[in-house]
Protein backbone atom coordinates (compact mmCIF):
# COMPACT_ATOMS: atom_id res chain seq x y z
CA UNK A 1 -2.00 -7.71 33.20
CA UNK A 2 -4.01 -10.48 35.12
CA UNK A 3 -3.35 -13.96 33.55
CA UNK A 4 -6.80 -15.15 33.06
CA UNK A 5 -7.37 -12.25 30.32
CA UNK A 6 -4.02 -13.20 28.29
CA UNK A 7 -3.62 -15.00 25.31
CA UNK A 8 -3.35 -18.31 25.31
CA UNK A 9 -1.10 -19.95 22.40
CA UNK A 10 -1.87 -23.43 21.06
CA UNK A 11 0.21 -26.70 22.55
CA UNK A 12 -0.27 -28.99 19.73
CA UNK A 13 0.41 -26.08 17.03
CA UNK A 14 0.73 -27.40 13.31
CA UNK A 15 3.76 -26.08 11.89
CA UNK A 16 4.49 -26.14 8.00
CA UNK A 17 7.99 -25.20 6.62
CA UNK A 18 8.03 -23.04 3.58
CA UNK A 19 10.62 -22.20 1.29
CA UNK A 20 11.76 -18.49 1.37
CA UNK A 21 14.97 -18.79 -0.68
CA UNK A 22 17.38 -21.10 -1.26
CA UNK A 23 18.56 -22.75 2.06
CA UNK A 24 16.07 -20.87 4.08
CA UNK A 25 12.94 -21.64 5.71
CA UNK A 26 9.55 -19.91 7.40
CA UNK A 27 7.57 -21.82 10.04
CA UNK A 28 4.07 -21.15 9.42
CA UNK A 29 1.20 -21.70 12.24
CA UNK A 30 -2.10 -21.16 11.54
CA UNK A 31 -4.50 -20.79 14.68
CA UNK A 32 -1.62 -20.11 16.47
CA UNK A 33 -4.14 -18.71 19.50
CA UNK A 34 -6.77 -19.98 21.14
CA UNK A 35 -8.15 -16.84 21.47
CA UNK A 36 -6.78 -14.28 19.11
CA UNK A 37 -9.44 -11.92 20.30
CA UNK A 38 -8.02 -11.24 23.29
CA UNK A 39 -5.08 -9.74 22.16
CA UNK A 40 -7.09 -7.27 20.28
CA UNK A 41 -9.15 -6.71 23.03
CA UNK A 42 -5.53 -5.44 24.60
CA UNK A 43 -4.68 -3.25 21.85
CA UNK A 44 -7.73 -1.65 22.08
CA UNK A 45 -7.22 -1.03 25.93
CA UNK A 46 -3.87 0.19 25.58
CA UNK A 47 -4.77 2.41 22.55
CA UNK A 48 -3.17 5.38 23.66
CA UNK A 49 0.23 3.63 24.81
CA UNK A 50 0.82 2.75 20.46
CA UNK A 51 3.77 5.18 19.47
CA UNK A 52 5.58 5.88 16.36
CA UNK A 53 8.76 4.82 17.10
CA UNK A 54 12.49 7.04 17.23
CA UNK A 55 15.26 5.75 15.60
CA UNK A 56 14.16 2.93 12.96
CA UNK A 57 12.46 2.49 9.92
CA UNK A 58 8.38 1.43 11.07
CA UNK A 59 6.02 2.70 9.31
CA UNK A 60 3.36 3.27 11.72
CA UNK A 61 2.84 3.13 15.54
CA UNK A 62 3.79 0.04 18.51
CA UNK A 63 3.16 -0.65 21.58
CA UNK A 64 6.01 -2.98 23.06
CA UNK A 65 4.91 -5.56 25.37
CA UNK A 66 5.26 -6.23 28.78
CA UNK A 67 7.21 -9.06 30.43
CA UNK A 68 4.30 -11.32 31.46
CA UNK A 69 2.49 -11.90 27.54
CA UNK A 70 6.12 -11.56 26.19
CA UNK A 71 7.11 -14.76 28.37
CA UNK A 72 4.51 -16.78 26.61
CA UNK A 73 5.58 -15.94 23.53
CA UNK A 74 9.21 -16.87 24.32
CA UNK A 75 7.96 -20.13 25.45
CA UNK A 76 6.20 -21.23 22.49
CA UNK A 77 9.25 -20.33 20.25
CA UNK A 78 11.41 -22.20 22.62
CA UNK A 79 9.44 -25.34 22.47
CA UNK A 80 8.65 -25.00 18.90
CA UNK A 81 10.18 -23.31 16.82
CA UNK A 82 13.82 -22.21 18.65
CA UNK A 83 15.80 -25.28 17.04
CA UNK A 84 13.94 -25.36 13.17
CA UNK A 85 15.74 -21.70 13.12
CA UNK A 86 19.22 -22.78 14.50
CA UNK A 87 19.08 -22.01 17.30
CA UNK A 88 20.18 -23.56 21.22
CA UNK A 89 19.55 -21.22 23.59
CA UNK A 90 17.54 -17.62 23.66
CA UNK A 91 19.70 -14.82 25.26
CA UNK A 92 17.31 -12.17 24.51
CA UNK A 93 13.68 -11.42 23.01
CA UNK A 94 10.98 -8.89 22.68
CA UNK A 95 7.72 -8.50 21.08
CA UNK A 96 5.44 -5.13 20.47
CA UNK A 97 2.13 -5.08 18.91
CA UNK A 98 2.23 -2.87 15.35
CA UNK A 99 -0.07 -1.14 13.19
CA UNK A 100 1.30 -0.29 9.93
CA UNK A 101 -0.39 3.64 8.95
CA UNK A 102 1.66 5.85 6.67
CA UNK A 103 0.58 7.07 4.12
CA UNK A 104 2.58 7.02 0.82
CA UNK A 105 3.65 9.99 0.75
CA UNK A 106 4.78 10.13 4.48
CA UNK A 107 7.37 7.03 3.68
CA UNK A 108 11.01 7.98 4.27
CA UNK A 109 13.59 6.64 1.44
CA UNK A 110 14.51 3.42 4.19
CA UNK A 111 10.71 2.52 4.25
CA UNK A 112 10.36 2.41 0.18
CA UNK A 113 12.51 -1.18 -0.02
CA UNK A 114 12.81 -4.05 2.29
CA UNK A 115 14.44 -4.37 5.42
CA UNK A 116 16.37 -6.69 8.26
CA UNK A 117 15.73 -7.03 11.93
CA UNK A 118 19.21 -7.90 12.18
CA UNK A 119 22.18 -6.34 9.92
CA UNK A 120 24.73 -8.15 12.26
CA UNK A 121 24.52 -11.43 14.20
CA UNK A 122 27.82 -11.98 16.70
CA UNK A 123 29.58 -14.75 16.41
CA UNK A 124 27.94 -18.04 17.66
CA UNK A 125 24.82 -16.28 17.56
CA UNK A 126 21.60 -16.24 15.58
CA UNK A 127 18.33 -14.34 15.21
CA UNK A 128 15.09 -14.80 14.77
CA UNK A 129 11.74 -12.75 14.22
CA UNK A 130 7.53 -13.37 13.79
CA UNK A 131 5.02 -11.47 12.80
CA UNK A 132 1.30 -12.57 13.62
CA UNK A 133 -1.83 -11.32 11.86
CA UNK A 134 -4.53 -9.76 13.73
CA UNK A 135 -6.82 -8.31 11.11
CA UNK A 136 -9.11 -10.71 8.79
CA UNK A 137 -9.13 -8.34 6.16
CA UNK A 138 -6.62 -10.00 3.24
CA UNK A 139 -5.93 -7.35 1.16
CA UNK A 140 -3.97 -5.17 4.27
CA UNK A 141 -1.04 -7.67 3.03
CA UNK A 142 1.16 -10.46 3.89
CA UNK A 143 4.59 -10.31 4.48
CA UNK A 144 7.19 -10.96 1.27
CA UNK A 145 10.55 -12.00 1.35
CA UNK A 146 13.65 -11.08 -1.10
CA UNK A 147 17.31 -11.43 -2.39
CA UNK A 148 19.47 -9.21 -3.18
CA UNK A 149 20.42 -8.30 -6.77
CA UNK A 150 23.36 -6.20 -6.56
CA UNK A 151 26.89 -7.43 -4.56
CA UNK A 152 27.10 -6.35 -1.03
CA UNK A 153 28.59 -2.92 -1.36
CA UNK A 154 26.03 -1.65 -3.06
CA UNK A 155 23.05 -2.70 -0.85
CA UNK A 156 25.34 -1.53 1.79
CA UNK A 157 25.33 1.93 0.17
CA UNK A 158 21.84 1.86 -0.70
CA UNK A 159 20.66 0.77 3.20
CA UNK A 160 23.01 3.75 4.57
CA UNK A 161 21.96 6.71 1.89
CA UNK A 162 18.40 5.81 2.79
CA UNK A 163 19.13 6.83 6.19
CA UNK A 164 21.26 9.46 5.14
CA UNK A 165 19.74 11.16 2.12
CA UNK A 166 16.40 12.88 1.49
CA UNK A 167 13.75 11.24 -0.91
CA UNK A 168 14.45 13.35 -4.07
CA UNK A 169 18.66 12.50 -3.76
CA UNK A 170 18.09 9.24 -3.17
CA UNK A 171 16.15 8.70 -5.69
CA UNK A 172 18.51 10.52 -8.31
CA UNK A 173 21.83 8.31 -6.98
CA UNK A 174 19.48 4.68 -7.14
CA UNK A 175 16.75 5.40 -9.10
CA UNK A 176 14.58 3.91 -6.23
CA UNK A 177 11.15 5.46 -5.92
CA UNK A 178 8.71 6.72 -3.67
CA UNK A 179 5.72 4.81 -1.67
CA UNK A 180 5.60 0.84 -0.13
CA UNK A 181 7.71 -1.81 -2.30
CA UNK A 182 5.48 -4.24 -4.43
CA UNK A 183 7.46 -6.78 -5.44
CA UNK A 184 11.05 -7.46 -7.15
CA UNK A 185 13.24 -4.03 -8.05
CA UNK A 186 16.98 -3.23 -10.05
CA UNK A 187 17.96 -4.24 -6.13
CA UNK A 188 16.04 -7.01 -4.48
CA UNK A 189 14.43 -10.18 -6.29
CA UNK A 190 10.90 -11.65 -4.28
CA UNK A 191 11.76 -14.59 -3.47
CA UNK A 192 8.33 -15.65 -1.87
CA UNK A 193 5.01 -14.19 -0.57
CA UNK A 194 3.13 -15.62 2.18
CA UNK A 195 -0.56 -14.30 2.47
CA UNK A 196 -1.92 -12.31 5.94
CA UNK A 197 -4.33 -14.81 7.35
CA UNK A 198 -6.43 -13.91 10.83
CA UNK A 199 -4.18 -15.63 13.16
CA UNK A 200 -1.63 -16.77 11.59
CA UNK A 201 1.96 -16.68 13.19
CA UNK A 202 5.23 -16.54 10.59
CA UNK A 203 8.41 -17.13 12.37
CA UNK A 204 11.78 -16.42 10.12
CA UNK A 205 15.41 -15.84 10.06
CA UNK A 206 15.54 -11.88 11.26
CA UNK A 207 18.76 -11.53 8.69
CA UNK A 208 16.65 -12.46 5.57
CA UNK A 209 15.33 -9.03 3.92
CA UNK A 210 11.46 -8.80 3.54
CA UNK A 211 8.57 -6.14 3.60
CA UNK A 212 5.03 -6.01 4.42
CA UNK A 213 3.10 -6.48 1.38
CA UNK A 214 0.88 -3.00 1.40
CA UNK A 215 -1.06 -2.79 -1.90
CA UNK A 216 -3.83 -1.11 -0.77
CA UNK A 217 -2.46 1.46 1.58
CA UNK A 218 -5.92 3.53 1.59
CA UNK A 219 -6.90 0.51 3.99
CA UNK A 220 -4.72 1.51 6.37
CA UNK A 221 -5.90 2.85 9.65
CA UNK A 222 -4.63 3.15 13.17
CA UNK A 223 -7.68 1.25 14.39
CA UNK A 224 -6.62 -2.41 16.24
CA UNK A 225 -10.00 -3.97 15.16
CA UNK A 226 -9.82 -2.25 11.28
CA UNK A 227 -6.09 -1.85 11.12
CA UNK A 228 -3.17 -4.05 10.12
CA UNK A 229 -2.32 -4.95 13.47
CA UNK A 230 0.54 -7.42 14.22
CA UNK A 231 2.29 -8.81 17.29
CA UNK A 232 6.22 -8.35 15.87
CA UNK A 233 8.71 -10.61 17.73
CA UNK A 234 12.39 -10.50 18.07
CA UNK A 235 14.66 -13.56 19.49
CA UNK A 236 18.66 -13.18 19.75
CA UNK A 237 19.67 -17.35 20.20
CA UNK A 238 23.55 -18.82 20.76
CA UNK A 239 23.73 -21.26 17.33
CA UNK A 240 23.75 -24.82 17.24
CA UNK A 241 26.09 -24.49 14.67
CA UNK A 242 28.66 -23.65 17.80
């Protein structure tokens, strides 16, 4: 990629810290490019690079990023954001553009409830994720963010038979059903909701559980200028706390 045709994030960003559940935080940046376009315009030129991906739960295709845009990106959590997550140093990141596009009824059982980056965190270690908007149409949903209901064995058991089991035995052992997860279940209480805004950047603890909001999945289309396209970032840090 030549640098001139990049994007270009904002040095004076204005961050505001919202409340996602007790004792945790998002960072929220709004014009967090100076020119969002751009990294449509890449999408767009690397249409037929967007995969669905082997392996995890994503309900749609990616395109991961190469080392020169995902630099920037590192740098501007680094400066600011790195510490307001816990964290002192990064030992590892990655970012891929994403365009949710299942339909409904092509969900697996691990796509019909919310999710983690990160199920485990090493000790002295932290981690960190963003998602970015790229689309200006609202209703292709925000991202919301939830609690668990149930003790820790059971949402253990309930991550792994989602993995394990097909839809129609899943749903008989947790009563969980089909299609994109609107809101609070029997397993996971919302917790908060923050809207999809063109160009706005959400940084978060990757351990917290939370889901794309998809209420209108009709809308969805693996198009980068009519899609839900998002650049998805992922940031392993060693802990202040150490």
């Amino acid at each position: 990629m030549q640098a001139q045709h990049l994007p270009v994030f904002n040095p004076r960003p204005r961050i505001e810290s919202v409340e996602i559940a007790p004792g945790q935080q998002a960072h929220v940046i709004d014009d967090v490019l100076l020119n969002p376009e751009a990294l449509v315009d890449l999408a767009v030129q690397h249409r037929a690079q967007f995969q669905r991906p082997v392996g995890y739960a994503y309900p749609g295709v990616e395109w991961w990023m190469p080392p020169d845009f995902a630099g920037r990106l590192d740098d501007f959590f680094r400066i600011h954001i790195r510490r307001l997550l816990g964290g002192r140093r990064t030992l590892a990141m990655s970012c891929r553009l994403s365009m949710v596009d299942f339909a409904p009824h092509e969900l697996a059982p691990r796509q019909w409830s919310c999710h983690r980056d990160v199920n485990d965190v090493h000790p002295g270690q932290c981690a960190a994720a963003s998602v970015l908007y790229l689309f200006h149409e609202p209703a292709l949903g925000g991202t919301s963010f939830y609690r668990p209901k149930r003790p820790p064995a059971e949402i253990d058991r309930l991550v792994r038979d989602a993995v394990a089991m097909d839809g129609a035995a899943f749903t008989q052992r947790h009563g969980v059903a089909p299609g994109y997860m609107a809101g609070s279940t029997d397993h996971f209480e919302r917790t908060a909701s923050l809207p999809a805004r063109w160009n706005r950047m959400v940084f978060y603890d990757g351990t917290v559980f939370h889901s794309g909001d998809i209420g209108s999945p009709q809308a969805l289309v693996a198009d980068p200028r009519a899609g839900r396209l998002t650049l998805n970032g992922f940031f392993s840090c060693s802990s202040m706390a150490t």
